[in-house]
N, C-alpha and C. Protein backbone atom coordinates (compact mmCIF):
# COMPACT_ATOMS: atom_id res chain seq x y z
N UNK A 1 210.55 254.34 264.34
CA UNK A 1 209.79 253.22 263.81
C UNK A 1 210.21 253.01 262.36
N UNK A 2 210.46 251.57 262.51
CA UNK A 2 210.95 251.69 260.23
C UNK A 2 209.61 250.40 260.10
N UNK A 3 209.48 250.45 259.03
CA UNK A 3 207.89 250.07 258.28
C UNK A 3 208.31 249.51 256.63
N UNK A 4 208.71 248.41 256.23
CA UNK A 4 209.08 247.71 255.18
C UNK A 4 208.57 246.57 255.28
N UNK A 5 209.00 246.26 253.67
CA UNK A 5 207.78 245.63 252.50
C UNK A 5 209.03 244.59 252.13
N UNK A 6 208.38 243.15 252.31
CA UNK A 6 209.20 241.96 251.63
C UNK A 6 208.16 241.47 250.82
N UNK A 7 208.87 241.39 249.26
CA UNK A 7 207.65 240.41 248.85
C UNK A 7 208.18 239.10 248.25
N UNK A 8 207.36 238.33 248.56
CA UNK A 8 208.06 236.88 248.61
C UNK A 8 207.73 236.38 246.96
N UNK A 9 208.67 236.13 245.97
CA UNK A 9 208.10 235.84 244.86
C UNK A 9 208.49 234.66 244.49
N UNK A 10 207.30 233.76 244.31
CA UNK A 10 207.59 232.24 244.07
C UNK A 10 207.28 231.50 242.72
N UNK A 11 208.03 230.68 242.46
CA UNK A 11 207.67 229.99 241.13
C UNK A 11 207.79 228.67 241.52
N UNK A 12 207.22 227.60 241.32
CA UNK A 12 206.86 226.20 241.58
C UNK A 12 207.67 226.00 242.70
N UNK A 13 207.54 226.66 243.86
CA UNK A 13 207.55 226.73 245.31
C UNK A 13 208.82 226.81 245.76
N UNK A 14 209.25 227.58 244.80
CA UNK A 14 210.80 227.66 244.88
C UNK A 14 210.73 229.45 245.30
N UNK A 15 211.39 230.07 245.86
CA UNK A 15 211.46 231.83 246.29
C UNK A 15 212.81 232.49 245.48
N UNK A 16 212.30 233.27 244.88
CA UNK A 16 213.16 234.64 244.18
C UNK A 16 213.61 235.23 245.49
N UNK A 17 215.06 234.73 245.59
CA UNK A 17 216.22 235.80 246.44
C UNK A 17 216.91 236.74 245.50
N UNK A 18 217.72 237.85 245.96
CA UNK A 18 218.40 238.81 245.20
C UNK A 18 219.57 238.96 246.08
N UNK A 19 220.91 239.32 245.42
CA UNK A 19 221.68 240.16 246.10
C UNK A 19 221.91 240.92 245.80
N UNK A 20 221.84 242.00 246.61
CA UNK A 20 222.06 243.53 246.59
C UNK A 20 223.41 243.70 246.63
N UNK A 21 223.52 245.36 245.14
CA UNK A 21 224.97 246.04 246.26
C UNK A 21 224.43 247.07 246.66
N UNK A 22 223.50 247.18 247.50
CA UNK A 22 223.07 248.64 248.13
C UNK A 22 222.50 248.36 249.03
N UNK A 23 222.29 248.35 250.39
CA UNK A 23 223.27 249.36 250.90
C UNK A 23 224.33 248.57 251.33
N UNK A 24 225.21 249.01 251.81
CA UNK A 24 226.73 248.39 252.00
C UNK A 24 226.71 247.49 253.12
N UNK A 25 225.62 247.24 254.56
CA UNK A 25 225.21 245.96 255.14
C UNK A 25 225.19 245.07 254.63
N UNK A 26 223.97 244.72 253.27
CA UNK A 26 223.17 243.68 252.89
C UNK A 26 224.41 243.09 251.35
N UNK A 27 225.23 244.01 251.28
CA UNK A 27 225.86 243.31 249.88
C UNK A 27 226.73 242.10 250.06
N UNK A 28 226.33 241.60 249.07
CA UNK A 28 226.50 239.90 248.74
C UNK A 28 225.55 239.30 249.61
N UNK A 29 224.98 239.28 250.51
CA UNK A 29 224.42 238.56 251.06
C UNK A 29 222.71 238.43 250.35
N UNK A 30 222.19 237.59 249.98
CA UNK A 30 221.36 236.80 249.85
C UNK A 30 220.20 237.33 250.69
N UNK A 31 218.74 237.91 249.87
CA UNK A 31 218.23 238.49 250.49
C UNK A 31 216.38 238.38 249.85
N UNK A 32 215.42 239.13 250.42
CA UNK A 32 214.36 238.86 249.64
C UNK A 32 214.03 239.94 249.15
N UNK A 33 213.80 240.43 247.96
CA UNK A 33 212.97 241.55 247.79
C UNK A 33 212.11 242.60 248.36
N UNK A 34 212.77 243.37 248.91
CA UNK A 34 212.54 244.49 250.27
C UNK A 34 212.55 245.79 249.79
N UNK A 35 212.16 246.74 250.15
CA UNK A 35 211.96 247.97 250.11
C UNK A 35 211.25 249.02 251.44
N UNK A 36 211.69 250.34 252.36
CA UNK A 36 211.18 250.71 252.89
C UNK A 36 209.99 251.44 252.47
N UNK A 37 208.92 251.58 253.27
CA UNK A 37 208.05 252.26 253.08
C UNK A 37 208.31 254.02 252.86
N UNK A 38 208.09 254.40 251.54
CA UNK A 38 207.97 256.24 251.95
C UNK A 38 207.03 256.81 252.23
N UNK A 39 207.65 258.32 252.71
CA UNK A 39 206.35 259.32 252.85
C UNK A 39 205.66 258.90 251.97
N UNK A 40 204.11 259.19 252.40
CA UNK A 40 202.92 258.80 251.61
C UNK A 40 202.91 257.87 250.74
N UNK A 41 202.97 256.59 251.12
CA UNK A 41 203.34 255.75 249.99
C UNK A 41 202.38 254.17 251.41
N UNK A 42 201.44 254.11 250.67
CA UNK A 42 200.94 252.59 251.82
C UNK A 42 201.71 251.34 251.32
N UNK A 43 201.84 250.76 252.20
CA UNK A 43 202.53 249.57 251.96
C UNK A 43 202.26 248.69 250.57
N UNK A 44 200.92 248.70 250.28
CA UNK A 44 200.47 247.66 248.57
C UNK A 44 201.45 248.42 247.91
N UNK A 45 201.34 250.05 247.44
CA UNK A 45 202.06 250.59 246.65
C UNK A 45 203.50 249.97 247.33
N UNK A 46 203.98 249.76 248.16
CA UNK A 46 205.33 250.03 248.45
C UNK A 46 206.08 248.33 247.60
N UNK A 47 205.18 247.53 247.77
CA UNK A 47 205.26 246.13 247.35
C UNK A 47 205.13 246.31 246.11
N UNK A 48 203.80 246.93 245.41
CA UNK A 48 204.18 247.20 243.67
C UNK A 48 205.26 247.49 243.02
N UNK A 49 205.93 248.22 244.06
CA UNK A 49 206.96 249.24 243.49
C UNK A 49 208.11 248.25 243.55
N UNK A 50 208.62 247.64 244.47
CA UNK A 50 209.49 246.20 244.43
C UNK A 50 209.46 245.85 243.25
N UNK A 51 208.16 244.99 243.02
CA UNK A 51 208.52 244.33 241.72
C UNK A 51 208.61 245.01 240.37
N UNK A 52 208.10 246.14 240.20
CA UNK A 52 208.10 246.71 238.71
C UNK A 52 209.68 247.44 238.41
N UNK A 53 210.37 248.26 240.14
CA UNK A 53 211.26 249.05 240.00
C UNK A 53 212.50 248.15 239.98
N UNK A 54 212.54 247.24 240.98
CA UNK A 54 213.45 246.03 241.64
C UNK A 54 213.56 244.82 240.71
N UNK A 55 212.83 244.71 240.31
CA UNK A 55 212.81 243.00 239.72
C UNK A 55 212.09 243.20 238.14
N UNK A 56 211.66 244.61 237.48
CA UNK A 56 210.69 244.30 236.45
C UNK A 56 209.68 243.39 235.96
N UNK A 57 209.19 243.38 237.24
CA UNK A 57 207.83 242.45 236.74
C UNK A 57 206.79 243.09 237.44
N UNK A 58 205.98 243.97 236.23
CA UNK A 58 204.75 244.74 235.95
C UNK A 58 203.90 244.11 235.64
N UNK A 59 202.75 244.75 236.00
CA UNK A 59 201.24 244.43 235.77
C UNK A 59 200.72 243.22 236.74
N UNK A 60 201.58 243.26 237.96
CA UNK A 60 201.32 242.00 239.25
C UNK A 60 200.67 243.11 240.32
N UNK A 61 199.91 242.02 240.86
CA UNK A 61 199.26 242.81 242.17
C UNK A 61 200.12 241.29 243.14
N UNK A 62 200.70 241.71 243.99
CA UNK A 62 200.81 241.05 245.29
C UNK A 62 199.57 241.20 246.44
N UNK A 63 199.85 239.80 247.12
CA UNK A 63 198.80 239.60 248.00
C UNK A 63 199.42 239.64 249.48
N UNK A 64 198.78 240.18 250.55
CA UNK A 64 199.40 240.32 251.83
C UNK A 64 199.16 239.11 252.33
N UNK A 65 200.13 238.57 252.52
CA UNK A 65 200.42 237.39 253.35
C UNK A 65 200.57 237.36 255.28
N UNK A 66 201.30 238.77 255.64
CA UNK A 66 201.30 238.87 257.08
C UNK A 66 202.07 239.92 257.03
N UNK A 67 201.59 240.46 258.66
CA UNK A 67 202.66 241.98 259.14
C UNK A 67 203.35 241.52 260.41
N UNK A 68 204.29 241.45 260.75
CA UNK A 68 205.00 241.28 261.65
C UNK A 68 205.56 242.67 262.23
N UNK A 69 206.05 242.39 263.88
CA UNK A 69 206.19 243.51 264.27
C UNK A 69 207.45 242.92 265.40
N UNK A 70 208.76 243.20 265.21
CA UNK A 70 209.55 243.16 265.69
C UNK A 70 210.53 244.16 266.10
N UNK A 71 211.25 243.72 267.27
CA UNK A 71 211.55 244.91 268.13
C UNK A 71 213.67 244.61 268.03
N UNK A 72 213.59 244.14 266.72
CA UNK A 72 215.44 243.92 266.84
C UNK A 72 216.02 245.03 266.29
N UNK A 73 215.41 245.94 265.05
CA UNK A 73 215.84 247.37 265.24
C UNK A 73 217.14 246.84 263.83
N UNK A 74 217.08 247.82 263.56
CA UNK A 74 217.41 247.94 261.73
C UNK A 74 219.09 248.30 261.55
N UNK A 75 220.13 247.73 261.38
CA UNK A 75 221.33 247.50 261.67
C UNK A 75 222.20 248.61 261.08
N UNK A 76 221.28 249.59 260.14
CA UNK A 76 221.78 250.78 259.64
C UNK A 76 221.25 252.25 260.49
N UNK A 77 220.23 251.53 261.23
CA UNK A 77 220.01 252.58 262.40
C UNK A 77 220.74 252.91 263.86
N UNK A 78 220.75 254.20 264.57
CA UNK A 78 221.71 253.85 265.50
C UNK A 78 220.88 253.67 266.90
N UNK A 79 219.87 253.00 266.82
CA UNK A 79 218.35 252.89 267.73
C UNK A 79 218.41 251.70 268.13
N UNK A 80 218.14 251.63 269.20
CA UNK A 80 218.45 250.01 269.95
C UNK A 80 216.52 249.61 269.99
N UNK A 81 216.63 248.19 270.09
CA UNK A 81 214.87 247.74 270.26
C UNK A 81 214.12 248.84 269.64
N UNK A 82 214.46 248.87 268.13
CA UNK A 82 213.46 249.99 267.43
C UNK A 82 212.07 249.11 267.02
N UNK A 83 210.84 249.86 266.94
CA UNK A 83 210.24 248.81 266.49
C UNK A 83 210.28 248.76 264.73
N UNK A 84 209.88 247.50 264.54
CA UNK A 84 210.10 247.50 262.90
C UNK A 84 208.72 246.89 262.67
N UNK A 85 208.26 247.10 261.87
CA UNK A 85 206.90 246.76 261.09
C UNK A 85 207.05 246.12 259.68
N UNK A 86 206.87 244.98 259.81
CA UNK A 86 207.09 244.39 258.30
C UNK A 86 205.84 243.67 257.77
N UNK A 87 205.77 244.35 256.59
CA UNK A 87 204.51 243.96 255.59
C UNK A 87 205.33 242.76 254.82
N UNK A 88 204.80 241.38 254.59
CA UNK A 88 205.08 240.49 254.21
C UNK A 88 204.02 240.29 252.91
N UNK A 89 204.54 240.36 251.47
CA UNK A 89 203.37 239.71 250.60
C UNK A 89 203.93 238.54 250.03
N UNK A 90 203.05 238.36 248.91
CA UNK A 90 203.37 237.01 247.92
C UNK A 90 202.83 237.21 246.75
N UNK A 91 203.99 236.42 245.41
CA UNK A 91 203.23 237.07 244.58
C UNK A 91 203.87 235.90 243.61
N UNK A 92 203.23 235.40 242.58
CA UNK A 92 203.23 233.94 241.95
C UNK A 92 204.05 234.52 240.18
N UNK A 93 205.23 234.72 240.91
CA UNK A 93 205.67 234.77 239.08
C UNK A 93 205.33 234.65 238.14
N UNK A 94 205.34 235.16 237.17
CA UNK A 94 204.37 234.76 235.56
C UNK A 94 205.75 234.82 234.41
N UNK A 95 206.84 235.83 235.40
CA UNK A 95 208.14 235.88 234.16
C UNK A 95 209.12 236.00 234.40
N UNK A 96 210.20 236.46 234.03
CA UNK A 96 211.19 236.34 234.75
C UNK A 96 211.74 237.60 235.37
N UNK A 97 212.19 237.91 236.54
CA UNK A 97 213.03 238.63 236.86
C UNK A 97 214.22 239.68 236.06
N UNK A 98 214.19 241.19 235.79
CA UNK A 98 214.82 241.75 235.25
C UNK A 98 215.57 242.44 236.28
N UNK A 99 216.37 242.40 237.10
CA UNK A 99 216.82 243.17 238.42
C UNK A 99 217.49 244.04 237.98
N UNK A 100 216.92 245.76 238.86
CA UNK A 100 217.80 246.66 238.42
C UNK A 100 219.26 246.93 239.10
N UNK A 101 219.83 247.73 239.05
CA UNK A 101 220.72 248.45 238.78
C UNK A 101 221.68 248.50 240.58
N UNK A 102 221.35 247.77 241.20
CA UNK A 102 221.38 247.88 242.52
C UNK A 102 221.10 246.46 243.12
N UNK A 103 220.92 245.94 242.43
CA UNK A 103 220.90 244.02 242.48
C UNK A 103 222.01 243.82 241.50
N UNK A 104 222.94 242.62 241.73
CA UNK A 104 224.05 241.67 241.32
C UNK A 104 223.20 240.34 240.53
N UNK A 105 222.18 239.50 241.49
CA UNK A 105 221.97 238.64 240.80
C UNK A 105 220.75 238.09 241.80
N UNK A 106 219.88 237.30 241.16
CA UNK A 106 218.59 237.31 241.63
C UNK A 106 218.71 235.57 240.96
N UNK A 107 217.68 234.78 241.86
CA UNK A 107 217.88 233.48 241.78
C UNK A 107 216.71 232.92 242.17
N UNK A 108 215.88 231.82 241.61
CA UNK A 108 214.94 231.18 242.30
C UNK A 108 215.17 229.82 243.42
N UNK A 109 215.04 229.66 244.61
CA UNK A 109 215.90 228.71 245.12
C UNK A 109 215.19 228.15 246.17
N UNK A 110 214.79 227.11 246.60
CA UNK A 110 214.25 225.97 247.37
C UNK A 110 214.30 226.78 248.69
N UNK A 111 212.97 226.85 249.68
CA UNK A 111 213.18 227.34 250.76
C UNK A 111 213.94 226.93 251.82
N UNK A 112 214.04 225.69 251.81
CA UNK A 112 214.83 225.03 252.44
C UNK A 112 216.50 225.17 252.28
N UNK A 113 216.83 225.20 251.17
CA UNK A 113 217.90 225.64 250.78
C UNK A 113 218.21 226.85 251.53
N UNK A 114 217.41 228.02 251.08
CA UNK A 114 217.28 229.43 251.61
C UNK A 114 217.99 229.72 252.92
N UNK A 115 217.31 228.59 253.71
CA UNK A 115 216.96 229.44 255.64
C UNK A 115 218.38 228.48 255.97
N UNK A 116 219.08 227.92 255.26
CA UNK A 116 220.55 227.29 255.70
C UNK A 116 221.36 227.59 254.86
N UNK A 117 221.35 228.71 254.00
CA UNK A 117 222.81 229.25 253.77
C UNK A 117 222.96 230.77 254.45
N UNK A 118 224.16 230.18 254.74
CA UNK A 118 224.96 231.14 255.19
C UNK A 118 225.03 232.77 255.01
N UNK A 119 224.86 232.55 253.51
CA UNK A 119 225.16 233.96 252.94
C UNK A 119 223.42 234.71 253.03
N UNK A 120 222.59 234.18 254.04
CA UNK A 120 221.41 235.20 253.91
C UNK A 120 221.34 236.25 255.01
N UNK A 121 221.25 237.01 254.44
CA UNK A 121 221.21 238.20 255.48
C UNK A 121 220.35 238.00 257.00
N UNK A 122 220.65 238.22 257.77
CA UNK A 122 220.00 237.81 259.22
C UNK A 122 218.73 238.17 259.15
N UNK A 123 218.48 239.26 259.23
CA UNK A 123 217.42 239.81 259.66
C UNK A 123 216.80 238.90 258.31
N UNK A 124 216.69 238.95 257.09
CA UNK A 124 215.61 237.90 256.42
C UNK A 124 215.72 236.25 256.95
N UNK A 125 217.00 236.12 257.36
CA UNK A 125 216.62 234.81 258.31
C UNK A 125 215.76 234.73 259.51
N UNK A 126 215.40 236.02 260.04
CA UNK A 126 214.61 236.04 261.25
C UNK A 126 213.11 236.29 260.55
N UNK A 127 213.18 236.94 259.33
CA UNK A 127 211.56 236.94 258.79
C UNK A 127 210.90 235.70 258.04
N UNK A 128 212.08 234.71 257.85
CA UNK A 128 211.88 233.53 257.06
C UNK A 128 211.43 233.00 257.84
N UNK A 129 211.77 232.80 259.66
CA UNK A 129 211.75 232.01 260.10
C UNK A 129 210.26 232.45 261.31
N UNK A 130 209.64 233.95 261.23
CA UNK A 130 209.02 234.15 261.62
C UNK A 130 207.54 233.72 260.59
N UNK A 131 207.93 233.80 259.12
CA UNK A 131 206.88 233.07 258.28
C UNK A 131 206.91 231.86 258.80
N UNK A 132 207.59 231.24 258.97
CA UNK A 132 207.24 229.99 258.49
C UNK A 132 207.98 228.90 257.41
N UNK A 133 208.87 230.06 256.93
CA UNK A 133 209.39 229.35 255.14
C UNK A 133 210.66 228.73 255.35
N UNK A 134 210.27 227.46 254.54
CA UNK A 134 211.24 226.46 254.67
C UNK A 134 211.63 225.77 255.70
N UNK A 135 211.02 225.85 257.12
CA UNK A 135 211.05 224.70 257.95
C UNK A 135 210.52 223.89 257.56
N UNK A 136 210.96 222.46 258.02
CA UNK A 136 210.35 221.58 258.22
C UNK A 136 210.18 220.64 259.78
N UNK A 137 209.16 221.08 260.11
CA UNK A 137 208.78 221.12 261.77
C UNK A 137 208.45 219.16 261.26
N UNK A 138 208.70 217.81 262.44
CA UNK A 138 208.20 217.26 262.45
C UNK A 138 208.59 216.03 260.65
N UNK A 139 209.70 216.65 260.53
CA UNK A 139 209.39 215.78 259.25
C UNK A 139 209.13 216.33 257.86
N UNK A 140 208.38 217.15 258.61
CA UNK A 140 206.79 217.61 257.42
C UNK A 140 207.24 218.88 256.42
N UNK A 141 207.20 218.79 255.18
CA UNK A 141 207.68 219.87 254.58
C UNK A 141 207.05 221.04 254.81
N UNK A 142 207.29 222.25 254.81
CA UNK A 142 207.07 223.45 255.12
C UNK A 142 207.45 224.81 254.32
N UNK A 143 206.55 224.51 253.12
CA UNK A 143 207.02 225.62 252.37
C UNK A 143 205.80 226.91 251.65
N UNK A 144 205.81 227.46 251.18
CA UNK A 144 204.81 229.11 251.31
C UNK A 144 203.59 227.82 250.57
């Protein structure tokens, strides 16, 4: 079972993506602010820890937005239909992004934009698209 934390960080409805160079799957590709859950560690903490360790932006509480539970199984694992548990939050920028040491470059960018480039990592295209973010069903804009 793997059990990770996306937290969705938005500024005038635009979403903070990052690209990672770690781990060697996800680099260059375009991604959301993620982290697995550790021993003893509940998911709020696991989302705090994103933004203060990942992105330097302290003194935020994120809000749980949704948990999803999907069975496509984690592309660095060697487990077929693993289940995966994903804690989804949100959390309303106040500053800017300091990304550490393991991020390339971090960007605020139109959801729509987001869920049609290329360079986003799949599996956050399958959680984008299990939120909700950046369709537009009907016309109708569709954003967090």
């Amino acid at each position: 079972m793997n059990v990770v934390c996306f937290v969705l960080v938005t500024r005038d409805k635009d979403l903070l993506m990052e690209k990672r160079l770690k781990p060697d799957f996800q680099m260059g590709k375009w991604a959301f602010p993620w982290a697995s859950v550790e021993e003893g560690e509940n998911p709020d903490e696991t989302a705090t820890r994103i933004l203060s360790e990942q992105l330097n932006l302290k003194g935020t509480k994120p809000r749980l937005k949704s948990v999803l539970h999907l069975t496509s199984g984690f592309p660095w694992k060697q487990e077929n239909n693993a289940q995966d548990y994903v804690f989804a939050y949100e959390e309303v920028s106040a500053g800017e992004a300091s990304p550490s040491n393991e991020i390339s470059e971090t960007k605020y960018r139109d959801p729509y934009d987001v869920i049609k480039d290329p360079d986003l990592h799949h599996f956050h295209r399958d959680i984008a698209q299990a939120l909700g973010i950046g369709w537009k069903p009907l016309g109708i804009e569709n954003r967090l």
